[in-house]
Every structure is written in C-alpha cells, then in structure tokens.
N, C-alpha and C. Protein backbone atom coordinates (compact mmCIF):
# COMPACT_ATOMS: atom_id res chain seq x y z
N UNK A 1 -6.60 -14.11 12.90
CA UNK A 1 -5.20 -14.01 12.56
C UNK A 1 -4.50 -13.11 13.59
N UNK A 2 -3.17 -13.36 13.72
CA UNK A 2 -2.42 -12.80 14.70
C UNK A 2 -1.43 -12.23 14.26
N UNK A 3 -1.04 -10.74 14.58
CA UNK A 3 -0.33 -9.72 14.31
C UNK A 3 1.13 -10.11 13.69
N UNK A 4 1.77 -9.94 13.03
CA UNK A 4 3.11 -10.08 12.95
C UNK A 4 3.89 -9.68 11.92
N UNK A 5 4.93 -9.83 11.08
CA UNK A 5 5.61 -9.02 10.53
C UNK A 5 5.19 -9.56 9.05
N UNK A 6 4.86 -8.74 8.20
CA UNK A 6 4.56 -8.76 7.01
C UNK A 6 3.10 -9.34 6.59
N UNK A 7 2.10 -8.78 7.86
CA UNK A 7 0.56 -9.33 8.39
C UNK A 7 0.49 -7.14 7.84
N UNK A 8 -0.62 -7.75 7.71
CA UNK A 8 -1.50 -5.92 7.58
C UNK A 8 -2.46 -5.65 8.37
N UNK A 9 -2.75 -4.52 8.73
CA UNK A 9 -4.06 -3.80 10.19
C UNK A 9 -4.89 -3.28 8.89
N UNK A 10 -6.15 -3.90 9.10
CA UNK A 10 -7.26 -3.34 8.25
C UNK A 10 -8.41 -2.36 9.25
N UNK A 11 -8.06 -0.93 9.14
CA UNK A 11 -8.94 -0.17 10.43
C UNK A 11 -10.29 -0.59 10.31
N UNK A 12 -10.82 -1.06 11.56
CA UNK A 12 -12.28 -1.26 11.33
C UNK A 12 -13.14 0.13 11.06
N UNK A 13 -14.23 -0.33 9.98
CA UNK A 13 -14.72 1.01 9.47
C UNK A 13 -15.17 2.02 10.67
N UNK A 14 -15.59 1.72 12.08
CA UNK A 14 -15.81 2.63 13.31
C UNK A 14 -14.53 3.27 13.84
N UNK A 15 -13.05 2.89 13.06
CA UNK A 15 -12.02 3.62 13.74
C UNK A 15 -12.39 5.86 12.91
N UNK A 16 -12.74 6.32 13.92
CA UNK A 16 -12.42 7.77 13.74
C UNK A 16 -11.23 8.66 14.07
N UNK A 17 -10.15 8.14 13.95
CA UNK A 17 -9.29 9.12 14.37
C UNK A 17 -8.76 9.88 12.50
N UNK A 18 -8.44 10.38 12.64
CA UNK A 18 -7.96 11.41 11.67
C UNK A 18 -6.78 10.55 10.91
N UNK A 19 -6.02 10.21 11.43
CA UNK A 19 -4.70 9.29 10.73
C UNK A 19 -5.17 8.21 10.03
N UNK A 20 -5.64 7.57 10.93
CA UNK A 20 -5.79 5.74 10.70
C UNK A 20 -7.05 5.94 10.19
N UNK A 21 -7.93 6.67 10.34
CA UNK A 21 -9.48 6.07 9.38
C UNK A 21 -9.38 5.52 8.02
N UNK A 22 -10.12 3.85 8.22
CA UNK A 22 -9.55 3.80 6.60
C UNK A 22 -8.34 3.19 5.81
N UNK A 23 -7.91 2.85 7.04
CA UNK A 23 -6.34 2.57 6.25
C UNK A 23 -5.64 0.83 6.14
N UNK A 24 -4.93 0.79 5.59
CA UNK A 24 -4.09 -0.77 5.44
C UNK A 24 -2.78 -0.28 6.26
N UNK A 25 -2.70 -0.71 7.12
CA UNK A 25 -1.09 -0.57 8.10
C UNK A 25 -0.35 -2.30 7.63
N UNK A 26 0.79 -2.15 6.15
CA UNK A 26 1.97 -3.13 6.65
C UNK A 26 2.57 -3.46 7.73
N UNK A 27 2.40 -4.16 8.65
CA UNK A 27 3.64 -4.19 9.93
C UNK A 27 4.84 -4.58 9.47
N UNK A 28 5.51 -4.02 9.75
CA UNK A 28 7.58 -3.92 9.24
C UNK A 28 7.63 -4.89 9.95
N UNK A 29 7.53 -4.75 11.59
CA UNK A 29 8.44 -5.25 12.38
C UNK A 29 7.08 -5.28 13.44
N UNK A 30 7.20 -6.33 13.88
CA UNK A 30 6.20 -7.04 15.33
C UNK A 30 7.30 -8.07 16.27
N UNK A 31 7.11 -6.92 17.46
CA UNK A 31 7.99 -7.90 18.54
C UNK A 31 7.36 -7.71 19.72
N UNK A 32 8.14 -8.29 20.99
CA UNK A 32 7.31 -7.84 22.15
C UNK A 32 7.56 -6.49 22.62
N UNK A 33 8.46 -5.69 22.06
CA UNK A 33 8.87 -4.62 22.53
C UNK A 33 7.80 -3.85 21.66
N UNK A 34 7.14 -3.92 21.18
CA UNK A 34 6.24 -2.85 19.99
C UNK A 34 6.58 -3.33 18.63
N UNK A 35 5.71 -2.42 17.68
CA UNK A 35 5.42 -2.88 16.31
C UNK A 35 5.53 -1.43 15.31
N UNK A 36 5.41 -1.85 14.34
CA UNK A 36 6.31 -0.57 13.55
C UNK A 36 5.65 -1.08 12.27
N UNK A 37 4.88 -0.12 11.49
CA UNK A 37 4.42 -0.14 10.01
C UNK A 37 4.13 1.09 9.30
N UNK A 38 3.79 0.95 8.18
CA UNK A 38 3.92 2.00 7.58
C UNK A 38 2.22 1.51 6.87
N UNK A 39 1.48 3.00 6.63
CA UNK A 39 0.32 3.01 6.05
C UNK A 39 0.32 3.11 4.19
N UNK A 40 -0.74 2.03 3.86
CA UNK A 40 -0.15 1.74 2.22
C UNK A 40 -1.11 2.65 1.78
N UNK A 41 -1.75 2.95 1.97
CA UNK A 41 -3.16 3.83 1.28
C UNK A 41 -3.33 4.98 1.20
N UNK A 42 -2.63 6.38 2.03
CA UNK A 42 -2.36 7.56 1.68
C UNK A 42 -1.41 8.25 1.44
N UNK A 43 -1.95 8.69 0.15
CA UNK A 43 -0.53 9.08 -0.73
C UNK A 43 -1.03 10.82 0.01
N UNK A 44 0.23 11.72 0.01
CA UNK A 44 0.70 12.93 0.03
C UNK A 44 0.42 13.36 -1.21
N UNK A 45 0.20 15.13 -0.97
CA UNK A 45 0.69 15.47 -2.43
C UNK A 45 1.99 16.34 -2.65
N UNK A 46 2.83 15.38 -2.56
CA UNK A 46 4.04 15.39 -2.72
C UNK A 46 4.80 14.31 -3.30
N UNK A 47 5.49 14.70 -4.34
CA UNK A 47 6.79 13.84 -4.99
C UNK A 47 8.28 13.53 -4.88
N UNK A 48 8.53 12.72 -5.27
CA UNK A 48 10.00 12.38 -4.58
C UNK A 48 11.01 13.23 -5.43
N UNK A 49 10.27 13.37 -6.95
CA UNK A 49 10.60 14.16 -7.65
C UNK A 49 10.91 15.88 -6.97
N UNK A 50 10.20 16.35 -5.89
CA UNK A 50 10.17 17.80 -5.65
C UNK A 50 11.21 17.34 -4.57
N UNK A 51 11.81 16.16 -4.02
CA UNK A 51 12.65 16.24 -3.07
C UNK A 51 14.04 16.57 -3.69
N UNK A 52 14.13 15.67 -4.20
CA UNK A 52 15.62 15.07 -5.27
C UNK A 52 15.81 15.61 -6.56
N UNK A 53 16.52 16.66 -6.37
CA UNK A 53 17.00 17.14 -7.93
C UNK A 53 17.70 16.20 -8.76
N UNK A 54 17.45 15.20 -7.94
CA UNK A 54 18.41 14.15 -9.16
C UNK A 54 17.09 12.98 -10.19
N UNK A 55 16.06 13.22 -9.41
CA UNK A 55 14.83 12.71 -10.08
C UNK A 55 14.07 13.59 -10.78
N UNK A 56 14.12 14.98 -10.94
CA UNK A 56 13.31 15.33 -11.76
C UNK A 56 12.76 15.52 -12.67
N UNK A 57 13.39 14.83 -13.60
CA UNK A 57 13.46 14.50 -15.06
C UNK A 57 12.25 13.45 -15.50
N UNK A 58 12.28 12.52 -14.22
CA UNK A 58 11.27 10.99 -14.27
C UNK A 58 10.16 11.53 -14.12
N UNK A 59 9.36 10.23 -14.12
CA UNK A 59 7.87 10.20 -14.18
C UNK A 59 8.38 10.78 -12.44
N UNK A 60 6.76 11.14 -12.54
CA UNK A 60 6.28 11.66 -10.89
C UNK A 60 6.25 10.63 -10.31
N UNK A 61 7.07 10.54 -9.38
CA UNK A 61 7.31 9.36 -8.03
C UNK A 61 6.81 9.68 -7.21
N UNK A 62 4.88 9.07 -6.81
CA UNK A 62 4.61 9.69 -5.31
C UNK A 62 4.88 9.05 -4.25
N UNK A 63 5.06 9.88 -3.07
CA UNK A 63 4.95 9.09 -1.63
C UNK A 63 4.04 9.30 -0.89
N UNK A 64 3.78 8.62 0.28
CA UNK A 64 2.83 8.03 0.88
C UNK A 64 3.15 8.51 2.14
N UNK A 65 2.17 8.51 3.04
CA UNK A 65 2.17 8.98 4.33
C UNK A 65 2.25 7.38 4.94
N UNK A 66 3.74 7.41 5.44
CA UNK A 66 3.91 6.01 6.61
C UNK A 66 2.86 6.21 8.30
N UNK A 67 2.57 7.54 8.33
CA UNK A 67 2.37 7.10 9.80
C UNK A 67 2.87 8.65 10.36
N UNK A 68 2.31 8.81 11.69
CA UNK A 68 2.56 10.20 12.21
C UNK A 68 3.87 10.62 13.03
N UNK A 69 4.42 9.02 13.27
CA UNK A 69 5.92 9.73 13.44
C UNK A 69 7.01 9.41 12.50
N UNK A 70 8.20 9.85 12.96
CA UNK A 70 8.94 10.14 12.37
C UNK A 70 9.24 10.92 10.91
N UNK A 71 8.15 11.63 10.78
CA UNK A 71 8.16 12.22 9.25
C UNK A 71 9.18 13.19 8.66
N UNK A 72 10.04 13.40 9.27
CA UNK A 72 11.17 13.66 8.61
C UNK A 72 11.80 12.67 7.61
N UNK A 73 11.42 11.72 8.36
CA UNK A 73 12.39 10.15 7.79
C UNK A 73 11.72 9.80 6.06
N UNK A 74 12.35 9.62 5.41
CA UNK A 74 12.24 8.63 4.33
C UNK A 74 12.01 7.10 4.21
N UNK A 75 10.70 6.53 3.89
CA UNK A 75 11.25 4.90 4.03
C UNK A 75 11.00 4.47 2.52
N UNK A 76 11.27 3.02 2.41
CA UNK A 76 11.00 2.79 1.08
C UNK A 76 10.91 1.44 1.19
N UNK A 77 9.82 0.95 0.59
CA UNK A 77 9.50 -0.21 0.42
C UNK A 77 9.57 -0.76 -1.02
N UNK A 78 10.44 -2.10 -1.03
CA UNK A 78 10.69 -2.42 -2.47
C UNK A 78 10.64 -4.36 -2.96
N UNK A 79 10.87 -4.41 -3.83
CA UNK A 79 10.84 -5.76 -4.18
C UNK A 79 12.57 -6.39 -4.39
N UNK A 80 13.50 -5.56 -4.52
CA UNK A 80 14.42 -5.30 -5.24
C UNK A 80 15.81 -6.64 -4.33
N UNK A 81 15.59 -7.28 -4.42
CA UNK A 81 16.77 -8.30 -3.73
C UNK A 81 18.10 -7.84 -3.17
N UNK A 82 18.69 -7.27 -4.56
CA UNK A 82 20.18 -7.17 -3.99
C UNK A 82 20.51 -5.45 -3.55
N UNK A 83 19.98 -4.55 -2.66
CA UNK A 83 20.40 -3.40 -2.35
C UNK A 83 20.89 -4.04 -0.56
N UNK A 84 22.09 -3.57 -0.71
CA UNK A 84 22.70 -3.54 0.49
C UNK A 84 22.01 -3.26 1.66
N UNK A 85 21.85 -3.68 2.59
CA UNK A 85 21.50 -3.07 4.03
C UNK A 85 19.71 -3.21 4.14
N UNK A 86 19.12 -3.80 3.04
CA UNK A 86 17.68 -3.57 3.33
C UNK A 86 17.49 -5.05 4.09
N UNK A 87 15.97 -4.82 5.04
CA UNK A 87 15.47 -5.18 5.95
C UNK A 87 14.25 -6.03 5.29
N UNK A 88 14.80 -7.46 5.14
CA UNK A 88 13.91 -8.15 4.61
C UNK A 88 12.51 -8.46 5.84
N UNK A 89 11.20 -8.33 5.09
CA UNK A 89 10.00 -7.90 5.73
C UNK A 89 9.30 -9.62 5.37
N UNK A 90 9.04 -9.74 4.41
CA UNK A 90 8.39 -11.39 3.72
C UNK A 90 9.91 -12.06 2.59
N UNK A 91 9.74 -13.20 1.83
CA UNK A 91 10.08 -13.60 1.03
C UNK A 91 9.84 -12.43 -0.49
N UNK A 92 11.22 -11.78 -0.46
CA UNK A 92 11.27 -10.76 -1.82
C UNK A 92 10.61 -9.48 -1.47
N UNK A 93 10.48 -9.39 -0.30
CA UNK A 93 9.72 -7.48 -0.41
C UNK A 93 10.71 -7.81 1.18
N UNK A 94 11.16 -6.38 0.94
CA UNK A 94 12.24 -5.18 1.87
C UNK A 94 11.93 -3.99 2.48
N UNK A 95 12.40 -3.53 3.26
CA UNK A 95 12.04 -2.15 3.99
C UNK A 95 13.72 -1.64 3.98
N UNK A 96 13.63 -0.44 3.07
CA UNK A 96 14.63 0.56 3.32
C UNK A 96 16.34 -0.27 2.59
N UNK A 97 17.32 0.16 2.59
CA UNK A 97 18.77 -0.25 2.22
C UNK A 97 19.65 0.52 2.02
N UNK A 98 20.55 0.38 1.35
CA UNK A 98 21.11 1.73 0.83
C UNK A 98 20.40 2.39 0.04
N UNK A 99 20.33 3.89 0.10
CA UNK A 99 19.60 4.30 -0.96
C UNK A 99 20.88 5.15 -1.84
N UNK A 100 21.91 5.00 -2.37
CA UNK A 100 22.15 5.31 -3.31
C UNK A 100 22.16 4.19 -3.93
N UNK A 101 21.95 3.25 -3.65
CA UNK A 101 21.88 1.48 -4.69
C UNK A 101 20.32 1.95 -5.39
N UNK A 102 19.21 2.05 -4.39
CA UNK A 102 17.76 2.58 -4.88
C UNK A 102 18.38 3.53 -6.24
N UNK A 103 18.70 4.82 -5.83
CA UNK A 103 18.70 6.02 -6.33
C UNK A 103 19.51 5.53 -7.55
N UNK A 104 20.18 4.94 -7.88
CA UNK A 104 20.73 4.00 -8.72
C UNK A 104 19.74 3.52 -9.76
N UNK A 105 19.45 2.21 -8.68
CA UNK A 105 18.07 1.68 -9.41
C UNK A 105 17.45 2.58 -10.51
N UNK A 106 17.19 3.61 -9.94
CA UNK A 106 15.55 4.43 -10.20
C UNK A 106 16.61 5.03 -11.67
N UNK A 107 17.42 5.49 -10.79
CA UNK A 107 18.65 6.56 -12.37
C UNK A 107 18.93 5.56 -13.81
N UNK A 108 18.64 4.35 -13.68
CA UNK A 108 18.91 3.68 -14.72
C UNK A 108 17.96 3.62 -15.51
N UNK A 109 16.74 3.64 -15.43
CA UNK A 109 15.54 3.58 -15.80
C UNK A 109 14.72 2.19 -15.66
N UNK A 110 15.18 1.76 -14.27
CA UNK A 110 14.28 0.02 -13.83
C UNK A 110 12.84 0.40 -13.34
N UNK A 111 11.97 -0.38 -13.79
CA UNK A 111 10.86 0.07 -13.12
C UNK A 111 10.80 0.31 -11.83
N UNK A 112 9.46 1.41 -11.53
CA UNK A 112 9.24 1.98 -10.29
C UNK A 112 8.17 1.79 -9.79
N UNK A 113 7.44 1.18 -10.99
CA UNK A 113 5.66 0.65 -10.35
C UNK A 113 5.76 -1.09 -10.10
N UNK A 114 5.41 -0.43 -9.03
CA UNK A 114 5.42 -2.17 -8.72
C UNK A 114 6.36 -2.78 -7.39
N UNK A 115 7.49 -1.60 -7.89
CA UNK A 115 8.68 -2.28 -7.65
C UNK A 115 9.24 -1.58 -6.05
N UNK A 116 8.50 -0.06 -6.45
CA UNK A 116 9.27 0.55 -5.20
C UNK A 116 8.28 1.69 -4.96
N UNK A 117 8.10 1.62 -3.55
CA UNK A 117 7.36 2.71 -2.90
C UNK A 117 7.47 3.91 -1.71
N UNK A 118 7.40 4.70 -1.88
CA UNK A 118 8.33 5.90 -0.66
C UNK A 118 7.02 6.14 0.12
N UNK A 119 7.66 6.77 1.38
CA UNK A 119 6.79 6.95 2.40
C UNK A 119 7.43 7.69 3.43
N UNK A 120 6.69 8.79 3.90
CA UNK A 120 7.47 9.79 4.96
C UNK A 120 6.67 9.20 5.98
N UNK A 121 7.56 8.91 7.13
CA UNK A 121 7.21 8.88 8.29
C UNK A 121 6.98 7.07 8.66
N UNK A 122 6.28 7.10 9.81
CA UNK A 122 5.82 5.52 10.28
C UNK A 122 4.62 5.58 11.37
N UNK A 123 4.25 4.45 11.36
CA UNK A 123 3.25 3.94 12.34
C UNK A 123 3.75 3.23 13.07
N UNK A 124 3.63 3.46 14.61
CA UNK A 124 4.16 2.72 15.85
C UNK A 124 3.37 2.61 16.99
N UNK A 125 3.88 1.73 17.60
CA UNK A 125 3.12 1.17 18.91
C UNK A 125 4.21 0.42 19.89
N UNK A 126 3.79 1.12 21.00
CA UNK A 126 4.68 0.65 21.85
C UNK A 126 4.12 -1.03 22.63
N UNK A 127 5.51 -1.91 23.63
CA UNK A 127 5.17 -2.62 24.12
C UNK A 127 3.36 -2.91 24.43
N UNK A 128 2.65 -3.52 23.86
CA UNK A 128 1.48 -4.32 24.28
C UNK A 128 0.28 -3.38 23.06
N UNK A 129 0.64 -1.81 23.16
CA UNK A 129 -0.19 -1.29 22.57
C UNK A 129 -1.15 -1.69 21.72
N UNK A 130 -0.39 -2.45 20.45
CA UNK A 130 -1.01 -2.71 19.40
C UNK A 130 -2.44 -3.71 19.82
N UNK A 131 -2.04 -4.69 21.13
CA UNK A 131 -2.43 -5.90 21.24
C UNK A 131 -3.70 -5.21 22.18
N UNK A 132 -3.89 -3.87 22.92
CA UNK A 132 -4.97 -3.39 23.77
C UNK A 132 -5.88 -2.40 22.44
N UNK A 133 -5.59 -2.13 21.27
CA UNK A 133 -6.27 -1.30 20.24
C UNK A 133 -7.11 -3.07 19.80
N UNK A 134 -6.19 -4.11 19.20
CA UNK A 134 -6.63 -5.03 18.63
C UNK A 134 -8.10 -5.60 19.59
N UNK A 135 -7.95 -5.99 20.92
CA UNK A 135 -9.41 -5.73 21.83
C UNK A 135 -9.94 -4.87 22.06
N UNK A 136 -9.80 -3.67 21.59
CA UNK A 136 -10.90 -2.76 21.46
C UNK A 136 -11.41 -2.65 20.21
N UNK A 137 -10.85 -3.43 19.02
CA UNK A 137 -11.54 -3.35 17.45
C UNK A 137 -11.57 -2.69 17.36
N UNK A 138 -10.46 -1.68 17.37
CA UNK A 138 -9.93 -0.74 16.14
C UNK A 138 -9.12 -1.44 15.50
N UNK A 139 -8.68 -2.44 15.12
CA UNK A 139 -8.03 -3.38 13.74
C UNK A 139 -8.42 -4.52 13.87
N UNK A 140 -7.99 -4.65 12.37
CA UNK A 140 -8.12 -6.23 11.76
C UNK A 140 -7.11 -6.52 11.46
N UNK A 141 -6.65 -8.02 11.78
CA UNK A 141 -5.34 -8.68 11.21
C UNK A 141 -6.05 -9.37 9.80
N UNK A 142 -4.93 -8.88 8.57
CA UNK A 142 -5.03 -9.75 7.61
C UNK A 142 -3.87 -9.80 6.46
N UNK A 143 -3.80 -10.58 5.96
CA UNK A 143 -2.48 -10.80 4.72
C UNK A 143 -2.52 -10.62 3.22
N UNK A 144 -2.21 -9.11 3.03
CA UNK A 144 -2.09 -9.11 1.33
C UNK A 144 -0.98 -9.59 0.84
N UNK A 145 -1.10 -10.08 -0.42
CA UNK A 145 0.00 -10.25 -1.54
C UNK A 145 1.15 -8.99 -1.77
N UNK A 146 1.78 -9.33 -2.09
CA UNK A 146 3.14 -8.12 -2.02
C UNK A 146 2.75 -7.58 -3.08
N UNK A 147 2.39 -8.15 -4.27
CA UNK A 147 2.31 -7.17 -5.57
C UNK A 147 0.69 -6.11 -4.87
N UNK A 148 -0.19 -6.57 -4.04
CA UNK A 148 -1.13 -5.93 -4.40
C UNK A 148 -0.87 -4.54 -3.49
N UNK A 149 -0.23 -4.80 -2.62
CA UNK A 149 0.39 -4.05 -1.61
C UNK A 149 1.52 -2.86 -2.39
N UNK A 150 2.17 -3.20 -3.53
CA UNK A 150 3.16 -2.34 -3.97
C UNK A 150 2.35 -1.48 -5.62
N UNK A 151 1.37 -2.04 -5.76
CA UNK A 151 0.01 -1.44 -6.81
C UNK A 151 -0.71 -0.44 -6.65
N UNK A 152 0.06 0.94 -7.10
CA UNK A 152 0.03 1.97 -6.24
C UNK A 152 -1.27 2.09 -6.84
N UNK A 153 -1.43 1.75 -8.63
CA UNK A 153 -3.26 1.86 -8.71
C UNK A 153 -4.10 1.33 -8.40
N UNK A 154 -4.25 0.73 -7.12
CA UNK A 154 -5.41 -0.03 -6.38
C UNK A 154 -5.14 0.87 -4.77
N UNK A 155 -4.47 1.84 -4.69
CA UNK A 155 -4.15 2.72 -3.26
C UNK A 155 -5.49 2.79 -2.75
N UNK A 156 -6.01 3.26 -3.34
CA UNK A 156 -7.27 4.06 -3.07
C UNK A 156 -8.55 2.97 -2.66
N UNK A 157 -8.23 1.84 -3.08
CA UNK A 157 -8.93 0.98 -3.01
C UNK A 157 -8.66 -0.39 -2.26
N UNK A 158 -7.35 0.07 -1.92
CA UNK A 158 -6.81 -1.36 -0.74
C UNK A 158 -7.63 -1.34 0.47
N UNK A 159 -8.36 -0.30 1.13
CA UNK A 159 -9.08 -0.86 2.49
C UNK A 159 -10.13 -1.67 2.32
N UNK A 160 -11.04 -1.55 1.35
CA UNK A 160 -12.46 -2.24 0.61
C UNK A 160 -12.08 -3.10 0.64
N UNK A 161 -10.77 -3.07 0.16
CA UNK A 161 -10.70 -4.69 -0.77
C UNK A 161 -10.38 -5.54 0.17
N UNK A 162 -9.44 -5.24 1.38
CA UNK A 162 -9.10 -5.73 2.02
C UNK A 162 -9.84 -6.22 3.13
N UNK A 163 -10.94 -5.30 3.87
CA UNK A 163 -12.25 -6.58 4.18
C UNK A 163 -12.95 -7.49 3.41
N UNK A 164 -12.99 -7.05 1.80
CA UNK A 164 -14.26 -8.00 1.27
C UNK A 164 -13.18 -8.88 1.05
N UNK A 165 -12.11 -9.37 1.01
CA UNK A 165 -11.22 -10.49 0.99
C UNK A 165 -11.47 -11.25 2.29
N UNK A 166 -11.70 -10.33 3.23
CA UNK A 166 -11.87 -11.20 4.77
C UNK A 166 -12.90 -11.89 4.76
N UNK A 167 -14.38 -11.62 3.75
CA UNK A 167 -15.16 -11.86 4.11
C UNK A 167 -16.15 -11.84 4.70
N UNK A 168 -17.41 -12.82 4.55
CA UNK A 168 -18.61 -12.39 5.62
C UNK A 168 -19.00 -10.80 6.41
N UNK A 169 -18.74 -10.78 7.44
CA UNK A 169 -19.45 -9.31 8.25
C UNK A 169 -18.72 -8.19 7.46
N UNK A 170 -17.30 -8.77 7.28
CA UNK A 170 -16.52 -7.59 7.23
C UNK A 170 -17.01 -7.30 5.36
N UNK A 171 -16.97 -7.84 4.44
CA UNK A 171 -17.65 -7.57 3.14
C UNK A 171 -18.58 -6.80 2.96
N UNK A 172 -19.48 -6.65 4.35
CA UNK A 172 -20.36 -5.79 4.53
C UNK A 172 -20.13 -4.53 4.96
N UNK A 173 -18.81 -4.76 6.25
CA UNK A 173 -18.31 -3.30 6.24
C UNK A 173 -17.47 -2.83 5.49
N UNK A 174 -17.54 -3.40 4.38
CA UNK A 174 -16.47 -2.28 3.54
C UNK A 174 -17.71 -1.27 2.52
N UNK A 175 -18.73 -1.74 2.48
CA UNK A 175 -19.90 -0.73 2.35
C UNK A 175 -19.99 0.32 3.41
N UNK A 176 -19.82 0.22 4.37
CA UNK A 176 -20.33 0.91 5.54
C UNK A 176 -19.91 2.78 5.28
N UNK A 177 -20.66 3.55 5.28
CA UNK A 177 -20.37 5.03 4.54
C UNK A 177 -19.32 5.71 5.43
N UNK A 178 -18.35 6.27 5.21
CA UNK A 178 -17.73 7.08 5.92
C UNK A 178 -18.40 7.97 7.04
N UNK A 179 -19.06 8.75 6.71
CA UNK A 179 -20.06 9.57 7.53
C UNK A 179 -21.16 9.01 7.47
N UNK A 180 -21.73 8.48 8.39
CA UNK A 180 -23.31 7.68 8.62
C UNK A 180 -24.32 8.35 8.27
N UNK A 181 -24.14 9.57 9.06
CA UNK A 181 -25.16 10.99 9.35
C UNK A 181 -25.88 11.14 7.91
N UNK A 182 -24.66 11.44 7.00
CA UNK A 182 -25.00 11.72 5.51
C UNK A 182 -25.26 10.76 5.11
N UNK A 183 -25.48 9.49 5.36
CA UNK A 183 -26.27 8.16 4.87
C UNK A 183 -27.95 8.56 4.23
C-alpha cells in the first residue's frame, strides 16, 4: 500500500526512536511537498479539561500527543460534518474547524467518545522524507476504519492490532517484545 491521506504508518516493531516507537501515524495530508499526521496511540497526561475553564465540569477529555512539532498547537480530530472550516481527511472524519462550533458541540452535552479527539502537536515530513524512512522500514502503510481510529479504548492497543490486521510476518511482529534483551 501506498502512502496517502487518510492511509496510517504502522512503526515497524525495530523502529527505536523515542517518539515513533510503536505508534499508528494518521496521515492528514500527503503531497509532494511533504506529509503531515498526527499519532493516534499516545495519550498525554493531560486534559483538555485542565486547559479550558469552560470544560471543567465534563467528563475528563484526554489528549494525545500528535507528533513532536508544533506542540503548542491544538488539533482535533472529529466525525462531526457541519463545523465550519474543518479539513475533510476521508468520507465523514475531519481535521480541525472552528473550534468554538467544537466547543459548542462538547458544551451541549453531544458525545465525545467516538466522536472527537484532541491532540497537541503533529507529525511531519518534509518533501520525499516520508518516502526514504518507508525504504528503510521504519513504516508500514495501512488503512484503519475511522471508528477504530477515534476508539480511544482500543489506544493502547491500535499498533498490535494494526499489524495482525496486515497479516502474515507482520501478525508475528506484533508479538515481537519491546526490549528483546529482557526476552
């Protein structure tokens, strides 16, 4: 499979870097100029609730670590059709919009599981990058479902799942131990 927008990077279990070990990368956006995603699988321990005095009342809204830049930034990934300005990614799932339409959303009491997910920061790659990591197998191209992707209780468990969906070799590396040594 070949990289592209609303395709996911499954790190092969030999990627060691500190960020990416491990992870499901959404790609937002795949062009020739570079590629842009956000990581679905590590949550912060931090709430959106400790950002926004206007949420603190709600259930605990966690967010997710997008990626090592831009982490100032807020993103938000949602299912939600009609918010102004968002950046349709597949058929019915969005990246970002207005967020007082969100903040809206959320203030009314519409669901939030499922539906909408925060994330500081992003994952990027410049012109060709992505495509010189992809021949060196540090990723896998593959395609989750939007709900399984926005199921914040399977987080922890989207990289597994997401090779033994690939199949064959890779079913095997989703066994493969984090630390060998301690094997």
């Amino acid at each position: 499979m070949v990289p592209k927008q609303g395709r996911v990077l499954i790190a092969e279990p030999f990627l060691c870097d500190n960020t990416f070990s491990r992870t499901v990368v959404l790609l937002v956006e795949h062009t020739q100029d570079g590629s842009m995603g956000l990581i679905m699988n590590k949550s912060l321990p931090l709430r959106l609730n400790d950002v926004f005095s206007d949420f603190e009342a709600l259930e605990r809204i966690p967010i997710y670590r997008g990626g090592p830049l831009g982490t100032d930034t807020l993103f938000y990934l949602h299912t939600i059709g009609d918010i102004p300005g968002a950046f349709p990614i597949d058929k019915g799932f969005y990246l970002n919009g207005d967020f007082d339409a969100v903040k809206a959303y959320v203030l009314q009491g519409n669901p939030i599981k499922g539906t909408i997910r925060f994330f500081l920061g992003y994952s990027g790659w410049d012109n060709e990058q992505l495509e010189r990591e992809l021949k060196q197998n540090s990723w896998l191209v593959g395609k989750e479902k939007i709900h399984t992707l926005m199921d914040v209780e399977t987080t922890k468990s989207l990289w597994k799942n997401a090779l033994v969906r690939l199949g064959g070799k890779y079913e095997v590396w989703s066994r493969f131990p984090k630390i060998p040594t301690l094997n």
